[in-house]
PDB file of N, CA and C in Angstrom:
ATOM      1  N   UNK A   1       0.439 -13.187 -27.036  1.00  0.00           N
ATOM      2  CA  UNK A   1      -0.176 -12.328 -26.067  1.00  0.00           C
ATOM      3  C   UNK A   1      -1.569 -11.942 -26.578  1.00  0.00           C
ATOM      4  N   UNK A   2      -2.370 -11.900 -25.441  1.00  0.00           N
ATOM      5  CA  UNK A   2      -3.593 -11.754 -26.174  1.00  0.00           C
ATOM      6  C   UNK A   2      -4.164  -9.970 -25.959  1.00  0.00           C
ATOM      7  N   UNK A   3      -4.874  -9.544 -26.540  1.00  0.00           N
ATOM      8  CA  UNK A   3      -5.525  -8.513 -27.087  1.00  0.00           C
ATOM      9  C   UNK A   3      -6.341  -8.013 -25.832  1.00  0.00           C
ATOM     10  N   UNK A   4      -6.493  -6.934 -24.969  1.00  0.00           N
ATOM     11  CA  UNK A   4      -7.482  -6.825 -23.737  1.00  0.00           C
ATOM     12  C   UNK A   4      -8.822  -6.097 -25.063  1.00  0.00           C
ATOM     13  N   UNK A   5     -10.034  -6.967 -24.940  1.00  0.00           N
ATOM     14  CA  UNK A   5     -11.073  -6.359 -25.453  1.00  0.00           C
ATOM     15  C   UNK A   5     -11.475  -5.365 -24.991  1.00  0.00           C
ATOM     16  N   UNK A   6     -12.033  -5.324 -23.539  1.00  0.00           N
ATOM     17  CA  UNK A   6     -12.637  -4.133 -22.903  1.00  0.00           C
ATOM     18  C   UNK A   6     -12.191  -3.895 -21.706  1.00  0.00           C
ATOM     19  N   UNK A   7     -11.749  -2.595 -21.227  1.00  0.00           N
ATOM     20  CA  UNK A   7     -11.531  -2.028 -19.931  1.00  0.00           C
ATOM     21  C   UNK A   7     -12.689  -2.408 -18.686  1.00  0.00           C
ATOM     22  N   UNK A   8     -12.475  -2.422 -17.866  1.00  0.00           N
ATOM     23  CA  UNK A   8     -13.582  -2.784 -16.667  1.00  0.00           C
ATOM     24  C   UNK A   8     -14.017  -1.210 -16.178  1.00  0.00           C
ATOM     25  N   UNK A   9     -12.993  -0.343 -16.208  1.00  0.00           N
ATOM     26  CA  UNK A   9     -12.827   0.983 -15.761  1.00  0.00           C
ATOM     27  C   UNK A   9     -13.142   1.660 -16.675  1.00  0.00           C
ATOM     28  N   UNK A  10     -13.304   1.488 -17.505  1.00  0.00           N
ATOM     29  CA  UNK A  10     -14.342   2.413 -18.556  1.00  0.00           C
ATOM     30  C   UNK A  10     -15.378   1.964 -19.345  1.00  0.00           C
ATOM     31  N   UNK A  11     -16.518   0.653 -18.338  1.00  0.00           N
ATOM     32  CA  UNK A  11     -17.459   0.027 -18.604  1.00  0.00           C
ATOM     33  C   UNK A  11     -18.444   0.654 -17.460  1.00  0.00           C
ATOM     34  N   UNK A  12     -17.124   0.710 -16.025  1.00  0.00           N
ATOM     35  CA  UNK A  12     -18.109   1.353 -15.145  1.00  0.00           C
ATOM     36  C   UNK A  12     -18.305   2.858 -15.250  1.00  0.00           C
ATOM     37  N   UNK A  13     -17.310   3.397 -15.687  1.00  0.00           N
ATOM     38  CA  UNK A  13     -17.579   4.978 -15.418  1.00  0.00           C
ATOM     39  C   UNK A  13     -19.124   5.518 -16.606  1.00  0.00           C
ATOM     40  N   UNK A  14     -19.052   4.161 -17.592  1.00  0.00           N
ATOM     41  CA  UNK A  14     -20.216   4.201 -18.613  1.00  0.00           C
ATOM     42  C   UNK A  14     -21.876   3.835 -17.969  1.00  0.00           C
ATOM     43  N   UNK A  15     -21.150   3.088 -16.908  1.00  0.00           N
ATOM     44  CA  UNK A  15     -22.342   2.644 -16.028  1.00  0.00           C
ATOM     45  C   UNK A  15     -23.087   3.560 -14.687  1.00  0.00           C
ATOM     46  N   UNK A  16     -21.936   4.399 -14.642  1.00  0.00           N
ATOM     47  CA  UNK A  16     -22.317   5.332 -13.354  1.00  0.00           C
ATOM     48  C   UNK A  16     -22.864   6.652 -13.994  1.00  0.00           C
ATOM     49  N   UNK A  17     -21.970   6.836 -15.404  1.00  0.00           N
ATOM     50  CA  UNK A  17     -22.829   8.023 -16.118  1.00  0.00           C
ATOM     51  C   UNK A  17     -24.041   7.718 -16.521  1.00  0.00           C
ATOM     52  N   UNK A  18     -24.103   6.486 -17.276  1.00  0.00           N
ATOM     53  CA  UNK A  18     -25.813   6.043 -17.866  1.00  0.00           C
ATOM     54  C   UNK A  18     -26.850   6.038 -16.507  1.00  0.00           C
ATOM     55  N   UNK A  19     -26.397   5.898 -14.976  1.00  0.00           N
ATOM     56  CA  UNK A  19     -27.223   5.691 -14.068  1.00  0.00           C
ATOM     57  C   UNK A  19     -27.397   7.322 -13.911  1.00  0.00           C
ATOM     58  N   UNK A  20     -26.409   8.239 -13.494  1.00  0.00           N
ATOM     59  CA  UNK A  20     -26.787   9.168 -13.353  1.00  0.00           C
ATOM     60  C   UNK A  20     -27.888  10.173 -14.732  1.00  0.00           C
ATOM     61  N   UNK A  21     -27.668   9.852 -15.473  1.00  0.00           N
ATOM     62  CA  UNK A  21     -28.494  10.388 -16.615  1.00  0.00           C
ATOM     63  C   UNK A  21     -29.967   9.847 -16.471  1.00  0.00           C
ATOM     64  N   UNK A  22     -29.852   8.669 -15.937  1.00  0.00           N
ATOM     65  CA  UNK A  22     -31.284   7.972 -15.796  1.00  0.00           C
ATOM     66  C   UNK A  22     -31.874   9.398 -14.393  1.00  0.00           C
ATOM     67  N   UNK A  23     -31.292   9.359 -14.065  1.00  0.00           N
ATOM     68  CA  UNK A  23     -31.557  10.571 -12.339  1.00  0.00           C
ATOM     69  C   UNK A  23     -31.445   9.350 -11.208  1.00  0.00           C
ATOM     70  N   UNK A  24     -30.632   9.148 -11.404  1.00  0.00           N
ATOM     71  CA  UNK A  24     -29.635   8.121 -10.002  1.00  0.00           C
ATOM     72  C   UNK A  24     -29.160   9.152  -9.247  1.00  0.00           C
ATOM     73  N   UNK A  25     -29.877   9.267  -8.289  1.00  0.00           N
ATOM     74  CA  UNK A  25     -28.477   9.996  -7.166  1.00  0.00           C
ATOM     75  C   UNK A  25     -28.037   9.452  -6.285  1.00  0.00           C
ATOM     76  N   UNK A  26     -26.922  10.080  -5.940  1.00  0.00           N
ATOM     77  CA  UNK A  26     -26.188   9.511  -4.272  1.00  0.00           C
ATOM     78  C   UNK A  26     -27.604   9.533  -2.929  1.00  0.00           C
ATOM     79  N   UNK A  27     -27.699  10.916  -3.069  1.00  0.00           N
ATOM     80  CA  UNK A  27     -28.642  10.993  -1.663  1.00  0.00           C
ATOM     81  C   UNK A  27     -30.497  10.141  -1.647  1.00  0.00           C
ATOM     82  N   UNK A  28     -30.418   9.693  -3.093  1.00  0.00           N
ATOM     83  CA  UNK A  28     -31.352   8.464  -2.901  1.00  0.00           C
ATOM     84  C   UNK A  28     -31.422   6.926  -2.702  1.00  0.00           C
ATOM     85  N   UNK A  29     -29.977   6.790  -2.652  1.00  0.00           N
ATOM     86  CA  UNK A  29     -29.590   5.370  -2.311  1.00  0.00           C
ATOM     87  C   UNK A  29     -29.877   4.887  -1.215  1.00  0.00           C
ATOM     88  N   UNK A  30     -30.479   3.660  -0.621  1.00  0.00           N
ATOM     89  CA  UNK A  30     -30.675   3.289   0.426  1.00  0.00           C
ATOM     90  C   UNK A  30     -30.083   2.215   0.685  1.00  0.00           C
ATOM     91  N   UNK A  31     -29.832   1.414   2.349  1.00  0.00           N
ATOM     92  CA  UNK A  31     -29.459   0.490   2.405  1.00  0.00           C
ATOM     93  C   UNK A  31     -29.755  -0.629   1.750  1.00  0.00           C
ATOM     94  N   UNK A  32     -30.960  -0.696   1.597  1.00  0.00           N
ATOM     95  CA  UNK A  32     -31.721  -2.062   0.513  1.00  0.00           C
ATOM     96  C   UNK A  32     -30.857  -1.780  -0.612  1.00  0.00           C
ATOM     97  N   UNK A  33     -30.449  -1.107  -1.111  1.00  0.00           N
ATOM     98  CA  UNK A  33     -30.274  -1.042  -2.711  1.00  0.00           C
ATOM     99  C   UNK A  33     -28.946  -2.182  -2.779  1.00  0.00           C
ATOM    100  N   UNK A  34     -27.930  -2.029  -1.897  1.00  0.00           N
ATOM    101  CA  UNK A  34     -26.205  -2.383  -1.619  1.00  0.00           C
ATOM    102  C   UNK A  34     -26.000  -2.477  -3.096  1.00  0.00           C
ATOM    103  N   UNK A  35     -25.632  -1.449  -3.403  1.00  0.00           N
ATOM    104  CA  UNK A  35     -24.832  -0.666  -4.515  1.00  0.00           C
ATOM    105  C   UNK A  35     -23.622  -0.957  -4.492  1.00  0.00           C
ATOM    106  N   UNK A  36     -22.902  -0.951  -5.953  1.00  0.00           N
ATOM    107  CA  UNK A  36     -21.084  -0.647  -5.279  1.00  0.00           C
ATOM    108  C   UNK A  36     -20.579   0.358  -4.918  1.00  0.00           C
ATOM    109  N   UNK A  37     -19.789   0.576  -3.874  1.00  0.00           N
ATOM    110  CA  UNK A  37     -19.291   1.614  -3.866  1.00  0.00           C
ATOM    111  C   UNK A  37     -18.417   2.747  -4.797  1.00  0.00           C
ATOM    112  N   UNK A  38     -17.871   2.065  -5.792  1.00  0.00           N
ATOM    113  CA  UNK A  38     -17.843   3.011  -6.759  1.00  0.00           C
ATOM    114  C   UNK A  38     -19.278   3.284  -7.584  1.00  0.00           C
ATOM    115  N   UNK A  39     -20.171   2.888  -7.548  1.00  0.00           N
ATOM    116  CA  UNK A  39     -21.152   3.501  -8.172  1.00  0.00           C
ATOM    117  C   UNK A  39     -21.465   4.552  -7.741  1.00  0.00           C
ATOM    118  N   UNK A  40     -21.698   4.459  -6.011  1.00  0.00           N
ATOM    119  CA  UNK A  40     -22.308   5.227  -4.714  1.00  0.00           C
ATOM    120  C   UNK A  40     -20.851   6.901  -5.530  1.00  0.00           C
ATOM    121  N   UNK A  41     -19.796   6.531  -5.300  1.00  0.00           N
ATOM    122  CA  UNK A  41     -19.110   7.579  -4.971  1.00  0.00           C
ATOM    123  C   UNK A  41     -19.309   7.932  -6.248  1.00  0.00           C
ATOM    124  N   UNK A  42     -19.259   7.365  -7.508  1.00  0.00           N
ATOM    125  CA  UNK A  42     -18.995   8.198  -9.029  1.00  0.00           C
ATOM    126  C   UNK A  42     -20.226   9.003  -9.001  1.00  0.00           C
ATOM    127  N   UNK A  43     -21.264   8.791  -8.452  1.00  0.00           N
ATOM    128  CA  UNK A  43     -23.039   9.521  -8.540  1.00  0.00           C
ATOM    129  C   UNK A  43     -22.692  10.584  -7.413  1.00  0.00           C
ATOM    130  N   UNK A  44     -21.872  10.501  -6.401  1.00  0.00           N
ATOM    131  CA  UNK A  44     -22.060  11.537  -5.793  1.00  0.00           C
ATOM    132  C   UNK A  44     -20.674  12.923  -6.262  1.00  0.00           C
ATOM    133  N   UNK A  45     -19.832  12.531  -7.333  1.00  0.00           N
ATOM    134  CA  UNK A  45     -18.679  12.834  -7.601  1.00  0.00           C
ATOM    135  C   UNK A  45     -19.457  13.989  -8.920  1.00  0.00           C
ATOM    136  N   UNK A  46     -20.168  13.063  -9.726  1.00  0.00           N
ATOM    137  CA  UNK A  46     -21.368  13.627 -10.711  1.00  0.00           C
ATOM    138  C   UNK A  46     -22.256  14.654 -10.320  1.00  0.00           C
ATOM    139  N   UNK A  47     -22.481  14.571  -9.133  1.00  0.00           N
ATOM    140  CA  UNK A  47     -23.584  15.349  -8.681  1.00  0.00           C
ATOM    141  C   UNK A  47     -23.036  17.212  -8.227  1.00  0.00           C
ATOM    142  N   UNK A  48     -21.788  16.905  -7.953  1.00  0.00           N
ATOM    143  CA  UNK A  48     -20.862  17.739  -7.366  1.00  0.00           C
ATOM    144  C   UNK A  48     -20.503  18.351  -8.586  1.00  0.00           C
ATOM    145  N   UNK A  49     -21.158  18.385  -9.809  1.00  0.00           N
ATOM    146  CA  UNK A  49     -20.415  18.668 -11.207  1.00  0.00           C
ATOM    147  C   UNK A  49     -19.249  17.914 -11.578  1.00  0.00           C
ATOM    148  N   UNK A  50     -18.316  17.537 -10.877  1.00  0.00           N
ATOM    149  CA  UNK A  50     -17.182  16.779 -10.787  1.00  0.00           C
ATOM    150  C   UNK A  50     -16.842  15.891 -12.359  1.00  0.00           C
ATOM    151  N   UNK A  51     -15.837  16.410 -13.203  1.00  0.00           N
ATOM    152  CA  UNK A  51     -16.187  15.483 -14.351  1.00  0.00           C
ATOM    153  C   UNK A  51     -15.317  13.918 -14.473  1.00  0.00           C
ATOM    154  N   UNK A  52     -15.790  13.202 -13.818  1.00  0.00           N
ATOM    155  CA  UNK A  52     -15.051  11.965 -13.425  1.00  0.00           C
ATOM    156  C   UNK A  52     -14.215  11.512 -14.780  1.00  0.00           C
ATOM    157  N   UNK A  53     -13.832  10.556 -14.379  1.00  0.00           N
ATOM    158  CA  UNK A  53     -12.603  10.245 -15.331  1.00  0.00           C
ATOM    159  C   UNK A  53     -12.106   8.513 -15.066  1.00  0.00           C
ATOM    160  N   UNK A  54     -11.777   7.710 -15.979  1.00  0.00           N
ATOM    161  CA  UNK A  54     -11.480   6.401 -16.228  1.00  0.00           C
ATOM    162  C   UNK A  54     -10.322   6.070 -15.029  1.00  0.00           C
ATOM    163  N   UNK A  55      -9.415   6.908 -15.057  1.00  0.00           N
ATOM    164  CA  UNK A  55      -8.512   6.604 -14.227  1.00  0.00           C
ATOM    165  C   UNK A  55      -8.991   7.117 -12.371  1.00  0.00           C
ATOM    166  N   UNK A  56     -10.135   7.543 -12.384  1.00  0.00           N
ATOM    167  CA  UNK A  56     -10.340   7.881 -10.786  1.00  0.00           C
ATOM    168  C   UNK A  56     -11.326   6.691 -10.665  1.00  0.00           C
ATOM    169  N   UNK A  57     -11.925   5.688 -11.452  1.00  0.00           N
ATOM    170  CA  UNK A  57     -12.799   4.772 -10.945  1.00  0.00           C
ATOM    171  C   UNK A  57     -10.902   4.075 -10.124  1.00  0.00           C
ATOM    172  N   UNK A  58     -10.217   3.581 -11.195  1.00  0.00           N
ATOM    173  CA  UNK A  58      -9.348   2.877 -10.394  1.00  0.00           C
ATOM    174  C   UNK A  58      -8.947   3.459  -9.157  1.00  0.00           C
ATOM    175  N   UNK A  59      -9.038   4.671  -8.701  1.00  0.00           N
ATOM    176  CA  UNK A  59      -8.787   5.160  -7.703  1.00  0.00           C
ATOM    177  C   UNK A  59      -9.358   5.072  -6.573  1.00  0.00           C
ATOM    178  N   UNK A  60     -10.644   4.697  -7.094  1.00  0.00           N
ATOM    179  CA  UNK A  60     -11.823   4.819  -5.686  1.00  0.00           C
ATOM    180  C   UNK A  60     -12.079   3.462  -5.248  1.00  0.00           C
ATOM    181  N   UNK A  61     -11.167   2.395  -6.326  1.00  0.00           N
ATOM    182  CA  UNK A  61     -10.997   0.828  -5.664  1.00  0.00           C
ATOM    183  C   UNK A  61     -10.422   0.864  -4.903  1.00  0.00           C
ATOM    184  N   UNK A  62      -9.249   1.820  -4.707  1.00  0.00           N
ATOM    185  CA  UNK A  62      -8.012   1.693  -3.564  1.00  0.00           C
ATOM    186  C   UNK A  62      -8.724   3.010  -2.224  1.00  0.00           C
ATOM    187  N   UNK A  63      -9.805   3.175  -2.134  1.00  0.00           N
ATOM    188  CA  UNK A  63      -9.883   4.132  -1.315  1.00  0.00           C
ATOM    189  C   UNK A  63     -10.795   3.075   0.089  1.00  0.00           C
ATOM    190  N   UNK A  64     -10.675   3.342   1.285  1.00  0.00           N
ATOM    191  CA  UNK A  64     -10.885   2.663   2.223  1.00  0.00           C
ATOM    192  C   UNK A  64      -9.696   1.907   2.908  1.00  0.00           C
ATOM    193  N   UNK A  65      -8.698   1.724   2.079  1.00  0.00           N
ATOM    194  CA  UNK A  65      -7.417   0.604   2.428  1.00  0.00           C
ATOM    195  C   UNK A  65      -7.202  -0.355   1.292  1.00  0.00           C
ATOM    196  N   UNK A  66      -7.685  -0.382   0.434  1.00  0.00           N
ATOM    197  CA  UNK A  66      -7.532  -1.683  -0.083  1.00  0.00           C
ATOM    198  C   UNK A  66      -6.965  -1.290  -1.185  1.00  0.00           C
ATOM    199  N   UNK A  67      -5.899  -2.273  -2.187  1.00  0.00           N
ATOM    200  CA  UNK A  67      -5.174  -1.857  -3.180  1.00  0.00           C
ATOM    201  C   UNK A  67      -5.515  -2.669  -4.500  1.00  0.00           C
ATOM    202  N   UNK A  68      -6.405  -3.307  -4.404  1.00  0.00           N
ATOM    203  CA  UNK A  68      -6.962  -4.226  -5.365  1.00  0.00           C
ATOM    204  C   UNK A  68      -8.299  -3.996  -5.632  1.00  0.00           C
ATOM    205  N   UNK A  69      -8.704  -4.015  -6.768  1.00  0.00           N
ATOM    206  CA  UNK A  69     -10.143  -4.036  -7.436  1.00  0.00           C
ATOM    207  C   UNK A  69     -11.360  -4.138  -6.345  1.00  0.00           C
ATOM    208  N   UNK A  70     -12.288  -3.801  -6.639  1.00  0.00           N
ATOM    209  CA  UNK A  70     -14.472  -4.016  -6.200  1.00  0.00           C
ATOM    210  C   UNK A  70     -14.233  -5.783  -6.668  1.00  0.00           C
ATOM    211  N   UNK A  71     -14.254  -6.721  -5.565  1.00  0.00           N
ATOM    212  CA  UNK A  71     -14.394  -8.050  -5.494  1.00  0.00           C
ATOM    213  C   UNK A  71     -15.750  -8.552  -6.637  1.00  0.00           C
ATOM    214  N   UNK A  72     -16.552  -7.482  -6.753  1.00  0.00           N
ATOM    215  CA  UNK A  72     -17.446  -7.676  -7.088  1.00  0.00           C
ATOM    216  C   UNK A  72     -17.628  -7.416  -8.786  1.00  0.00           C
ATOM    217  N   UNK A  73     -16.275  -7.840  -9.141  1.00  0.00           N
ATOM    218  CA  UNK A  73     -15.971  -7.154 -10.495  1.00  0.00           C
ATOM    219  C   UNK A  73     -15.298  -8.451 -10.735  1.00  0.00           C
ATOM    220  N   UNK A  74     -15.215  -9.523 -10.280  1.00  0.00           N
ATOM    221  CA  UNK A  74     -14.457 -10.880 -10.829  1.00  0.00           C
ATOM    222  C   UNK A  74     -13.427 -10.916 -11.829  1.00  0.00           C
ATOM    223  N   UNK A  75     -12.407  -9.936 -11.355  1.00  0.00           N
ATOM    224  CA  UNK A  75     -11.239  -9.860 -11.867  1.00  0.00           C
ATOM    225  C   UNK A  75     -10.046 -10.048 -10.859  1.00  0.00           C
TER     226      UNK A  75
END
C-alpha cells in the first residue's frame, strides 16, 4: 500500500489562505477571473472572519449537488 504524500484539501485551504493574505477578496472577483469555486467561497468564508478548516474545503465540493471533488483538481 502506498503512502498518500499530500492532501489536496489542505493544499487548497493553503491556497485560499495565501490568496487571501495576498488581499484576494470575494467581492473583487470577476467573471473574467473563473476562479474555483472553492476558492470563491473559502475568500468569502475568510472574509466573514470565519476560521475555515481542512475538512469544510471537502464540504464545499459537495455543495451545489454534487458528491465528488472540483473536476478541476484531477483526482
Amino acid at each position: 500500500m502506498s503512502e498518500i504524500l499530500f492532501n489536496p484539501d489542505e493544499i487548497r485551504l493553503d491556497i485560499i489562505k495565501k490568496a487571501y493574505k495576498s488581499g484576494m477578496r470575494y467581492g473583487r472577483i470577476t467573471p473574467e477571473m473563473q476562479i474555483a469555486p472553492w476558492l470563491a467561497i473559502g475568500l468569502k468564508r475568510l472574509e466573514k472572519n470565519h476560521n475555515l478548516t481542512v475538512s469544510e474545503i471537502a464540504e464545499i465540493d459537495k455543495m451545489g449537488g454534487t458528491d465528488h471533488p472540483d473536476p478541476t483538481l484531477g483526482i
